[in-house]
C-alpha atoms as a PDB file:
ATOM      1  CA  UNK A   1      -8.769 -16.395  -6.696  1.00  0.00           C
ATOM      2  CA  UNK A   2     -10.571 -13.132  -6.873  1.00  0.00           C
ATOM      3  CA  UNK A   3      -8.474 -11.919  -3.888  1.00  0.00           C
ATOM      4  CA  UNK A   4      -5.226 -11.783  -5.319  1.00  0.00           C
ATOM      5  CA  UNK A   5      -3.752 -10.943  -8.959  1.00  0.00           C
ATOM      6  CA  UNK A   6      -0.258 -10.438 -10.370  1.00  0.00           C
ATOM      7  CA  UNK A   7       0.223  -6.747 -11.459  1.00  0.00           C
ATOM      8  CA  UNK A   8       2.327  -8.296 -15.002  1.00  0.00           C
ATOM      9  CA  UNK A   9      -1.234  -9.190 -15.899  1.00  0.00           C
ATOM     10  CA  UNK A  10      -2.580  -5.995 -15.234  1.00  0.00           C
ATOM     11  CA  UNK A  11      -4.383  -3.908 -18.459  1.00  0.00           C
ATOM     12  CA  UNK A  12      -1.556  -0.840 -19.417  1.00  0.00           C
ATOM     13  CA  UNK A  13      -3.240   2.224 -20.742  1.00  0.00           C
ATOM     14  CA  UNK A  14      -1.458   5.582 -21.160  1.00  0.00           C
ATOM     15  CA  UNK A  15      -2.371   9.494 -20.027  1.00  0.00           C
ATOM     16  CA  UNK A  16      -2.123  12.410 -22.127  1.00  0.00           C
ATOM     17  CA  UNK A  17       1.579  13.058 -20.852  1.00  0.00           C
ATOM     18  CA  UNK A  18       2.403   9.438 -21.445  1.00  0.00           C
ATOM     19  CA  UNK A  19       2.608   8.484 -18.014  1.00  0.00           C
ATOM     20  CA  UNK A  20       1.793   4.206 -18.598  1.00  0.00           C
ATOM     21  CA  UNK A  21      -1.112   3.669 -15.697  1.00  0.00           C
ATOM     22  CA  UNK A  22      -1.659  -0.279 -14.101  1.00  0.00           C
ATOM     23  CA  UNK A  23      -5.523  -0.819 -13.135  1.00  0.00           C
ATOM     24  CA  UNK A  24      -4.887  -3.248  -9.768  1.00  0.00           C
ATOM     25  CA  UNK A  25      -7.892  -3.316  -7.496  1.00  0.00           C
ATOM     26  CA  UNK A  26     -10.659  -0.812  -7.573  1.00  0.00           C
ATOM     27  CA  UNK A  27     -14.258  -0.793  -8.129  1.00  0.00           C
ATOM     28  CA  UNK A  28     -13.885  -3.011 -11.175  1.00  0.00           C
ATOM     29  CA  UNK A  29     -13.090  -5.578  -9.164  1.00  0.00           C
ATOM     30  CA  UNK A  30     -15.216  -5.515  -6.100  1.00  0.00           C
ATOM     31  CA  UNK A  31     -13.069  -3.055  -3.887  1.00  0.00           C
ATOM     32  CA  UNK A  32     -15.037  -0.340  -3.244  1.00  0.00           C
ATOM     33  CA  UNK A  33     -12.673   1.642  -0.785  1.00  0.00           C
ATOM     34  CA  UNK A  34      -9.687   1.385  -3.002  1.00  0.00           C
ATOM     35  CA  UNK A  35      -8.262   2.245  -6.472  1.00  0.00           C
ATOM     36  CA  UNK A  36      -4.894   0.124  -6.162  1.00  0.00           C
ATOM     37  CA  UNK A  37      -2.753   1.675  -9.562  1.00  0.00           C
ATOM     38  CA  UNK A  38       0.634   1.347 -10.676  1.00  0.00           C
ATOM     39  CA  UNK A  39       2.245   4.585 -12.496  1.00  0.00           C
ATOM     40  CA  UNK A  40       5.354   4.822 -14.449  1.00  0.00           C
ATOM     41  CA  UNK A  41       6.884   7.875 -15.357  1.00  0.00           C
ATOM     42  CA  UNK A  42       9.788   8.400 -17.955  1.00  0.00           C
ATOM     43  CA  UNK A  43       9.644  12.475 -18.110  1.00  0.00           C
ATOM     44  CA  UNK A  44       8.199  15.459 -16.298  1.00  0.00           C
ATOM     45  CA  UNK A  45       4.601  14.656 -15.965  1.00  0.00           C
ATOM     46  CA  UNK A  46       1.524  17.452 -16.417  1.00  0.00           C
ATOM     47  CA  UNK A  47      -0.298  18.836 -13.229  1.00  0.00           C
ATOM     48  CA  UNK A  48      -2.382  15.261 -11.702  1.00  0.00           C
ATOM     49  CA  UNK A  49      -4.822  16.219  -8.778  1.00  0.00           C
ATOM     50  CA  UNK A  50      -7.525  14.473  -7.981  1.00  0.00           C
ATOM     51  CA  UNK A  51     -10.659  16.499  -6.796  1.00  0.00           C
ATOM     52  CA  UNK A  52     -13.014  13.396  -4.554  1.00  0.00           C
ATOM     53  CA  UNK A  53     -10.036  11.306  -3.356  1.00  0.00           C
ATOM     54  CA  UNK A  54      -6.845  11.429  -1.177  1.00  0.00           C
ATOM     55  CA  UNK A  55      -3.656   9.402  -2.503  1.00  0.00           C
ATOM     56  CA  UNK A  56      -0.901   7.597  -1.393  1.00  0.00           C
ATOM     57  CA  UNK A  57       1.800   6.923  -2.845  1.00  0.00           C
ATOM     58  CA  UNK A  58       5.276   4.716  -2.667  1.00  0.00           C
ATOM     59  CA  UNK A  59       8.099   4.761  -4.807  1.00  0.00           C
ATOM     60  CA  UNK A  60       8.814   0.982  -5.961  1.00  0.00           C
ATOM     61  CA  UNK A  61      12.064   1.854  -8.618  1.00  0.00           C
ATOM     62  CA  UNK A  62      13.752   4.680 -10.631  1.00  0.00           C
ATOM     63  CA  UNK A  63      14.131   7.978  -9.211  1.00  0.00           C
ATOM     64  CA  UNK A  64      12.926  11.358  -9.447  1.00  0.00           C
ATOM     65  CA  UNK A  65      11.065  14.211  -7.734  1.00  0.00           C
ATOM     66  CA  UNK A  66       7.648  15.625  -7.764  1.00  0.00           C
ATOM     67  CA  UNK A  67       6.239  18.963  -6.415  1.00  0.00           C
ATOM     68  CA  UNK A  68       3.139  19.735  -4.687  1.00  0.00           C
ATOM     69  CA  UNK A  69       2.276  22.377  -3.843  1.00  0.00           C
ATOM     70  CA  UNK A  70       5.133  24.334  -5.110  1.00  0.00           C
ATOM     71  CA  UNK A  71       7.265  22.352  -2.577  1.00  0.00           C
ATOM     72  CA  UNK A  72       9.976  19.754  -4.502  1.00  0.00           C
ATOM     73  CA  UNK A  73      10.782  16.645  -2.787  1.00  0.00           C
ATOM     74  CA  UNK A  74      12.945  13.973  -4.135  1.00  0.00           C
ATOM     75  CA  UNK A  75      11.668  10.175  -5.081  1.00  0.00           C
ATOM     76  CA  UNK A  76      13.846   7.159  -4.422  1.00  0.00           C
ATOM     77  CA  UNK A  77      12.783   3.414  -3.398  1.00  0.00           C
ATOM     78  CA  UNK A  78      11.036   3.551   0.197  1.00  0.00           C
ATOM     79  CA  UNK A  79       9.371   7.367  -0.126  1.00  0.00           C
ATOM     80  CA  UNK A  80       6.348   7.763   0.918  1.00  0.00           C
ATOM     81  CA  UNK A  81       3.687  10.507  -0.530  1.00  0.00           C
ATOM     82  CA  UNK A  82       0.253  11.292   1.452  1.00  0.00           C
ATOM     83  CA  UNK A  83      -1.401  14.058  -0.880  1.00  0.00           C
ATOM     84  CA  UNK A  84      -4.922  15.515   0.071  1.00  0.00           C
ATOM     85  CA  UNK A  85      -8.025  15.281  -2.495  1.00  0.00           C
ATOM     86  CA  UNK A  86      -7.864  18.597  -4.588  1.00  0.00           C
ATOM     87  CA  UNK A  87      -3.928  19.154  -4.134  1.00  0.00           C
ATOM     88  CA  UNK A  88      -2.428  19.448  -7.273  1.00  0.00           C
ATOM     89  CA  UNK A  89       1.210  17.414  -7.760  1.00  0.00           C
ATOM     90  CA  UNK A  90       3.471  16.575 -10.948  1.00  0.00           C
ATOM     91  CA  UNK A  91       6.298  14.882 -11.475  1.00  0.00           C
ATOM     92  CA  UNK A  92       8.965  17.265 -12.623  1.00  0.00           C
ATOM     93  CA  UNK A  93      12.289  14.758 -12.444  1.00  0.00           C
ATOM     94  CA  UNK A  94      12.155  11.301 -13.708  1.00  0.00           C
ATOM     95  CA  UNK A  95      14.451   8.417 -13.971  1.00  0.00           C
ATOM     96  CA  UNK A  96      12.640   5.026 -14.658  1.00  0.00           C
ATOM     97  CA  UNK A  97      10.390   6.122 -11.753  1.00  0.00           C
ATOM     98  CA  UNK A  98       7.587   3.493 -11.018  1.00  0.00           C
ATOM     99  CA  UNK A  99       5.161   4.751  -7.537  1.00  0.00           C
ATOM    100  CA  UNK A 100       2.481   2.464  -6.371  1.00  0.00           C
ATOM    101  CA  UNK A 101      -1.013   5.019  -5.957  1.00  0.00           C
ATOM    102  CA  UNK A 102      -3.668   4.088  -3.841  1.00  0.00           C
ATOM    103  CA  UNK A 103      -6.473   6.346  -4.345  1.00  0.00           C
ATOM    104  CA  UNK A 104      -9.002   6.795  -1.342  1.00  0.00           C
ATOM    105  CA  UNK A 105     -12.728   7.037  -2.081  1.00  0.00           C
ATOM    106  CA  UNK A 106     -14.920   9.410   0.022  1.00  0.00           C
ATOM    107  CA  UNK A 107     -11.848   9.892   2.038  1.00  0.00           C
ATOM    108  CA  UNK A 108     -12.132  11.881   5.968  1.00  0.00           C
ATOM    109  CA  UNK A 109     -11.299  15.580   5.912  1.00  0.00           C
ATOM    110  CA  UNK A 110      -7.833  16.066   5.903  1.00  0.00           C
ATOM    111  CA  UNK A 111      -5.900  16.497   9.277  1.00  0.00           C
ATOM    112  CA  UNK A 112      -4.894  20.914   8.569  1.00  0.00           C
ATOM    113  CA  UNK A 113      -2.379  19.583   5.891  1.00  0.00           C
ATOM    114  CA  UNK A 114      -2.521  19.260   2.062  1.00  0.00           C
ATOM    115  CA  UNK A 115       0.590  16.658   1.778  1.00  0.00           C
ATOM    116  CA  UNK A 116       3.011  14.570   3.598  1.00  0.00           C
ATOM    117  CA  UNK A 117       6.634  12.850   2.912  1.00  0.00           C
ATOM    118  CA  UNK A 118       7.609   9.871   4.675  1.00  0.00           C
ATOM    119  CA  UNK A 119      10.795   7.858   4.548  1.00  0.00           C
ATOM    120  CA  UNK A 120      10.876   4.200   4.854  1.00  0.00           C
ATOM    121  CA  UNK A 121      14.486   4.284   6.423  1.00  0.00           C
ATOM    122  CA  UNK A 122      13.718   6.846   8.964  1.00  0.00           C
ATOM    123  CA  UNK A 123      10.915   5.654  10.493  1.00  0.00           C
ATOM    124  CA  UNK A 124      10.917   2.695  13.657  1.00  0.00           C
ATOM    125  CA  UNK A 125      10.753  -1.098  13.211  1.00  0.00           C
ATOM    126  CA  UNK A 126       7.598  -2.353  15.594  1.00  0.00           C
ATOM    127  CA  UNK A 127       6.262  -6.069  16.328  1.00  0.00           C
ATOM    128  CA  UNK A 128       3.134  -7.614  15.267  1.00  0.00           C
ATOM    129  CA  UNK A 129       1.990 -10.909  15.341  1.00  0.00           C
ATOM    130  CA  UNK A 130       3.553 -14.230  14.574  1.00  0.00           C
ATOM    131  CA  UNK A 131       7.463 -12.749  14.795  1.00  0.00           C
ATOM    132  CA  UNK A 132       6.000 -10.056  11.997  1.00  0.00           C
ATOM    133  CA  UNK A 133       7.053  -6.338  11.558  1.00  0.00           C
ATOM    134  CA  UNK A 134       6.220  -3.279  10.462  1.00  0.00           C
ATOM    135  CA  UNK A 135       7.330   0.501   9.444  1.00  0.00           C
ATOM    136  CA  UNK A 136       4.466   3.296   9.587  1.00  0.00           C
ATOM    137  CA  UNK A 137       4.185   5.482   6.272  1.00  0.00           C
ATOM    138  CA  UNK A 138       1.322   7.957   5.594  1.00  0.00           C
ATOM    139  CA  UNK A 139      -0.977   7.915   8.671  1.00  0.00           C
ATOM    140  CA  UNK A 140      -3.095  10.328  10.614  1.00  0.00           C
ATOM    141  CA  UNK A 141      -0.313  11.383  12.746  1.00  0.00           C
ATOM    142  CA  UNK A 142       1.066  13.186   9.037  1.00  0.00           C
ATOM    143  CA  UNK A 143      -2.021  14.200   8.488  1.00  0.00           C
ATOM    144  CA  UNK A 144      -3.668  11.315   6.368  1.00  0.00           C
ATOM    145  CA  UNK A 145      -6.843  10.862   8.283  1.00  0.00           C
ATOM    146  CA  UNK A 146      -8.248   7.996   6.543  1.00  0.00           C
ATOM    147  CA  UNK A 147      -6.103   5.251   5.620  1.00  0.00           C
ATOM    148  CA  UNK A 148      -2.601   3.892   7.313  1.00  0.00           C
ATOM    149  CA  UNK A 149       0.086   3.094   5.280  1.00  0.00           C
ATOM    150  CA  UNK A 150       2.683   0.658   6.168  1.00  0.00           C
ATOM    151  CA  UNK A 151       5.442  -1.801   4.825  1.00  0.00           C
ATOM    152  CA  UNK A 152       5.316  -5.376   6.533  1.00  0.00           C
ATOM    153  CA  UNK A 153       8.094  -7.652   6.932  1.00  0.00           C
ATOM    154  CA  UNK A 154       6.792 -11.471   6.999  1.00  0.00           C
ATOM    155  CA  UNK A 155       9.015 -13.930   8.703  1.00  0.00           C
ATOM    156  CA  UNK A 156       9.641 -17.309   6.838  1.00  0.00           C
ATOM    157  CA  UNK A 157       6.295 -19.819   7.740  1.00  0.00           C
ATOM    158  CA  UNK A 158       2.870 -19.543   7.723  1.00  0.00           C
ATOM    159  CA  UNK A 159       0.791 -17.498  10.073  1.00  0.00           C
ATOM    160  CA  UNK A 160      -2.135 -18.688  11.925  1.00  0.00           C
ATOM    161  CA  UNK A 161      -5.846 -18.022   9.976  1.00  0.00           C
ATOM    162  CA  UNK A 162      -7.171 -14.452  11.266  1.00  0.00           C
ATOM    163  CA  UNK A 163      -9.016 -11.542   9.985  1.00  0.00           C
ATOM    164  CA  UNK A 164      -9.033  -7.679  10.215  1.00  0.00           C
ATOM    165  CA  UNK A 165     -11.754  -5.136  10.639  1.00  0.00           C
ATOM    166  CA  UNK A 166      -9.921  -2.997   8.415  1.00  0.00           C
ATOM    167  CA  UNK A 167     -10.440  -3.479   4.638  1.00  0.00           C
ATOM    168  CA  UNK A 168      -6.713  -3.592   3.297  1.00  0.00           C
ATOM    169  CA  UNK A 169      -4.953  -3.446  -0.664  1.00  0.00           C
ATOM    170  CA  UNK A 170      -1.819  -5.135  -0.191  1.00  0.00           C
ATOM    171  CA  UNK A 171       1.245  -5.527  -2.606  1.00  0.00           C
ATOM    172  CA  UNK A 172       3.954  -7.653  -2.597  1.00  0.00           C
ATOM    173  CA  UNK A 173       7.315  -6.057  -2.269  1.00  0.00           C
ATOM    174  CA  UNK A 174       9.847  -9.286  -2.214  1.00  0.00           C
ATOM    175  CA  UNK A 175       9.465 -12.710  -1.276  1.00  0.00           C
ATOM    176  CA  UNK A 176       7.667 -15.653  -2.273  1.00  0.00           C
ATOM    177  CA  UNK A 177       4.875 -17.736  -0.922  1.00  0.00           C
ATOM    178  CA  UNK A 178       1.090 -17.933  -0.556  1.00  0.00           C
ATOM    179  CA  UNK A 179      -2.360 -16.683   0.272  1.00  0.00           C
ATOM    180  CA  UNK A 180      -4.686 -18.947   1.706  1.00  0.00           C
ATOM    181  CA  UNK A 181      -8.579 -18.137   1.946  1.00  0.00           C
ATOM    182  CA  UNK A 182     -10.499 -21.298   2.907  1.00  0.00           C
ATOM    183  CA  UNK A 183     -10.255 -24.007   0.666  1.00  0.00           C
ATOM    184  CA  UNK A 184      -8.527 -21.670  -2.054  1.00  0.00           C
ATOM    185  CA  UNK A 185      -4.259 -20.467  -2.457  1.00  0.00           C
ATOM    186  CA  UNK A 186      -2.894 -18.099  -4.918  1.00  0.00           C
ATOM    187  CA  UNK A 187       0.739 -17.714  -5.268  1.00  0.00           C
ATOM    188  CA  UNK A 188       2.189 -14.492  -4.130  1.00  0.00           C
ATOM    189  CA  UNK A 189       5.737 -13.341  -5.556  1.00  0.00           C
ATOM    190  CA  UNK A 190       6.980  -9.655  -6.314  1.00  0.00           C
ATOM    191  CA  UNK A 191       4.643  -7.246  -8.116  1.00  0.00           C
ATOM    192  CA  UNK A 192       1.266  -9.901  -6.548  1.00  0.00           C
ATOM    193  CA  UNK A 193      -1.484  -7.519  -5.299  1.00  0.00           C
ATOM    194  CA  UNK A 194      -4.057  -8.818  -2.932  1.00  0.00           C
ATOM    195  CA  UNK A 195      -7.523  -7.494  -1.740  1.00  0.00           C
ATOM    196  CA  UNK A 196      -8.268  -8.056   1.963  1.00  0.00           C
ATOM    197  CA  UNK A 197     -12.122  -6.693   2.528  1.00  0.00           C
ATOM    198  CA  UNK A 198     -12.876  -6.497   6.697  1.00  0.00           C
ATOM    199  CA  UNK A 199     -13.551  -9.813   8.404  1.00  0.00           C
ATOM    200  CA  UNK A 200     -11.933 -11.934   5.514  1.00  0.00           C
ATOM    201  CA  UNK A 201     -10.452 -15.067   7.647  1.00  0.00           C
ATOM    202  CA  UNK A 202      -6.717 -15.117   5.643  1.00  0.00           C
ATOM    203  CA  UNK A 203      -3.177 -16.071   5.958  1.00  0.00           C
ATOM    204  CA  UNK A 204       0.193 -15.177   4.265  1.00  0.00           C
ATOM    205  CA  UNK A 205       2.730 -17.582   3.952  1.00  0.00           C
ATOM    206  CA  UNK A 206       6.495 -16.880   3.154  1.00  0.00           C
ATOM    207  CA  UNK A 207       8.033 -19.797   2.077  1.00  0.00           C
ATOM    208  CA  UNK A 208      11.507 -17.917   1.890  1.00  0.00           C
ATOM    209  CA  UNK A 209      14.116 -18.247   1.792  1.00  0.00           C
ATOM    210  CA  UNK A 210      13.907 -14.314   3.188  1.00  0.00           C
ATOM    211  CA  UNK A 211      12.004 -12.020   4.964  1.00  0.00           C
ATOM    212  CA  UNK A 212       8.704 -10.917   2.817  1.00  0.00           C
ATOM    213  CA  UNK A 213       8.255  -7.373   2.457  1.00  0.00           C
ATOM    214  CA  UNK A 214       4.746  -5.883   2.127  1.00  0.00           C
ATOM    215  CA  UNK A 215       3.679  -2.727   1.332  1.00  0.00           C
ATOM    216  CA  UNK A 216      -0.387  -2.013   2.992  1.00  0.00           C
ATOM    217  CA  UNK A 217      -3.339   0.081   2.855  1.00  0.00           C
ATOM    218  CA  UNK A 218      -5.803  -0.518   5.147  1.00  0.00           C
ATOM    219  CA  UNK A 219      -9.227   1.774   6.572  1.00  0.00           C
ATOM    220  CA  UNK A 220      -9.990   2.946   8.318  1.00  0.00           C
ATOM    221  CA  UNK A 221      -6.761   3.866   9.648  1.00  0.00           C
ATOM    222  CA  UNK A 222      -5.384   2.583  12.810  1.00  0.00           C
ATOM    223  CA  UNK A 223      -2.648  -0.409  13.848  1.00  0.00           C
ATOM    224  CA  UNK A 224      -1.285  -3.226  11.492  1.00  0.00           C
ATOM    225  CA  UNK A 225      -1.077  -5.352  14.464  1.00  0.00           C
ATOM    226  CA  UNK A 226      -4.601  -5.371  14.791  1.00  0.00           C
ATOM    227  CA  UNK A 227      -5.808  -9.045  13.880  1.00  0.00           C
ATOM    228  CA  UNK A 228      -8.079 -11.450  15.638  1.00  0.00           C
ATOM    229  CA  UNK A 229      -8.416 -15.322  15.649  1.00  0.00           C
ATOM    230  CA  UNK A 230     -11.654 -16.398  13.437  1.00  0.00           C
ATOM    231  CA  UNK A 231     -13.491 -16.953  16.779  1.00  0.00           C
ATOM    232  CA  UNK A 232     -13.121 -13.492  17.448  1.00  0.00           C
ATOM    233  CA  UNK A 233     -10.345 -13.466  19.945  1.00  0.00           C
ATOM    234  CA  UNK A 234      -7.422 -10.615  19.859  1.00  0.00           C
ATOM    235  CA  UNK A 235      -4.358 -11.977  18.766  1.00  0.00           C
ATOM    236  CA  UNK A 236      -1.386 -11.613  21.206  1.00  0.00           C
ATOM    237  CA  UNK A 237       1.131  -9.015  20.285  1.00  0.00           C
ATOM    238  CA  UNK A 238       4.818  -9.252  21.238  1.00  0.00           C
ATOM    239  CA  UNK A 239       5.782  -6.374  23.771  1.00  0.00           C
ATOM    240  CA  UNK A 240       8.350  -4.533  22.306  1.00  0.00           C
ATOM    241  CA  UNK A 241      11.683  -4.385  23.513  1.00  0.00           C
END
């Protein structure tokens, strides 16, 4: 399925600095808002900055610590990194350190900031659809204009079919289970990537035994919860408690 493909699989090519670099979605494969990347880091990195495109970033493993801007911030499974197009950042500490990038093509202007940290742990738990669940990462509230960032908790069982009007790279966190699109499934499992272009009719399925985890990028930027029915009707969302 062209919508989905396991990151082990994944070309490896290596920078300058020897920072290893993962090719996941992108233009090469028919995702034109997106490049979806997986970087490892095993020592203090040279200066990266990337002059047309924000990124995003989430620590998946390892440790470390980065600075942009000439402010340090420490790297540990769960951080979140929103850094502006033309902000310079390198990775000064590293301990087996492995960050998910999502670059943003032709992103908005940025909202009066250059960068932004974010915390899995310290940010709220709120409902979606279908007994699902989210945590808010880089959005325009930090100053990322374009894109919102999130980590998704999938219950165990199989959602109804809906679609988004946001177009959406998507990584698998934990969990096993499936995508389904149409007539077609691909197997999803820790380390699966998935492409999710606006209006795609989907579903994720967690066949357990635990809670899926999820890590998003969708624009343009806006709700997670946002999903509709194919027919076009809003699905319900759980008020929160």
């Amino acid at each position: 399925m062209r919508y989905c493909i396991q990151s082990p699989d994944a070309v490896v090519e290596h920078d300058a600095d020897g920072v290893e670099t993962q090719a996941l979605f992108g233009s090469a494969r028919e995702c034109g808002e997106f490049e979806q990347r997986i970087l490892r880091f095993t020592a203090r990195s040279d200066d990266r900055h990337d002059e047309q495109r924000d990124e995003v970033l989430y620590a998946l493993s390892g440790a470390g610590a980065l600075t942009i801007g000439g402010e340090r911030s420490d790297l540990a499974p769960g951080t979140a990194v929103y850094i502006a197009r033309g902000t310079g950042w390198n990775v000064v500490e590293a301990d087996e350190l492995v960050l998910l990038s999502v670059l943003v093509e032709e992103p908005l202007p940025a909202n009066h900031t250059t960068h932004a940290v974010v915390e899995l742990a310290a940010e709220e738990t709120r409902g979606a659809t279908s007994g699902r669940q989210f945590r808010l990462l880089a959005t325009p509230e930090v100053g990322c204009a374009s894109v919102t960032q999130f980590v998704g908790y999938i219950p165990v069982g199989r959602a109804p079919e809906h679609f988004h009007k946001y177009d959406e790279v998507v990584f698998v966190l934990e969990g096993d289970g499936e995508l389904h699109i149409g007539d077609e499934s691909a197997p999803l499992h820790a380390g699966s990537c998935v492409h999710l272009p606006a209006r795609l009719v989907h579903c994720l399925e967690n066949a357990g035994p635990g809670v899926m985890q999820v890590l998003g990028v969708f624009r343009p930027a806006g709700s997670p919860a946002e999903a509709y029915y194919p027919d076009g009707t809003p699905a319900a969302v759980p008020q929160e408690a």
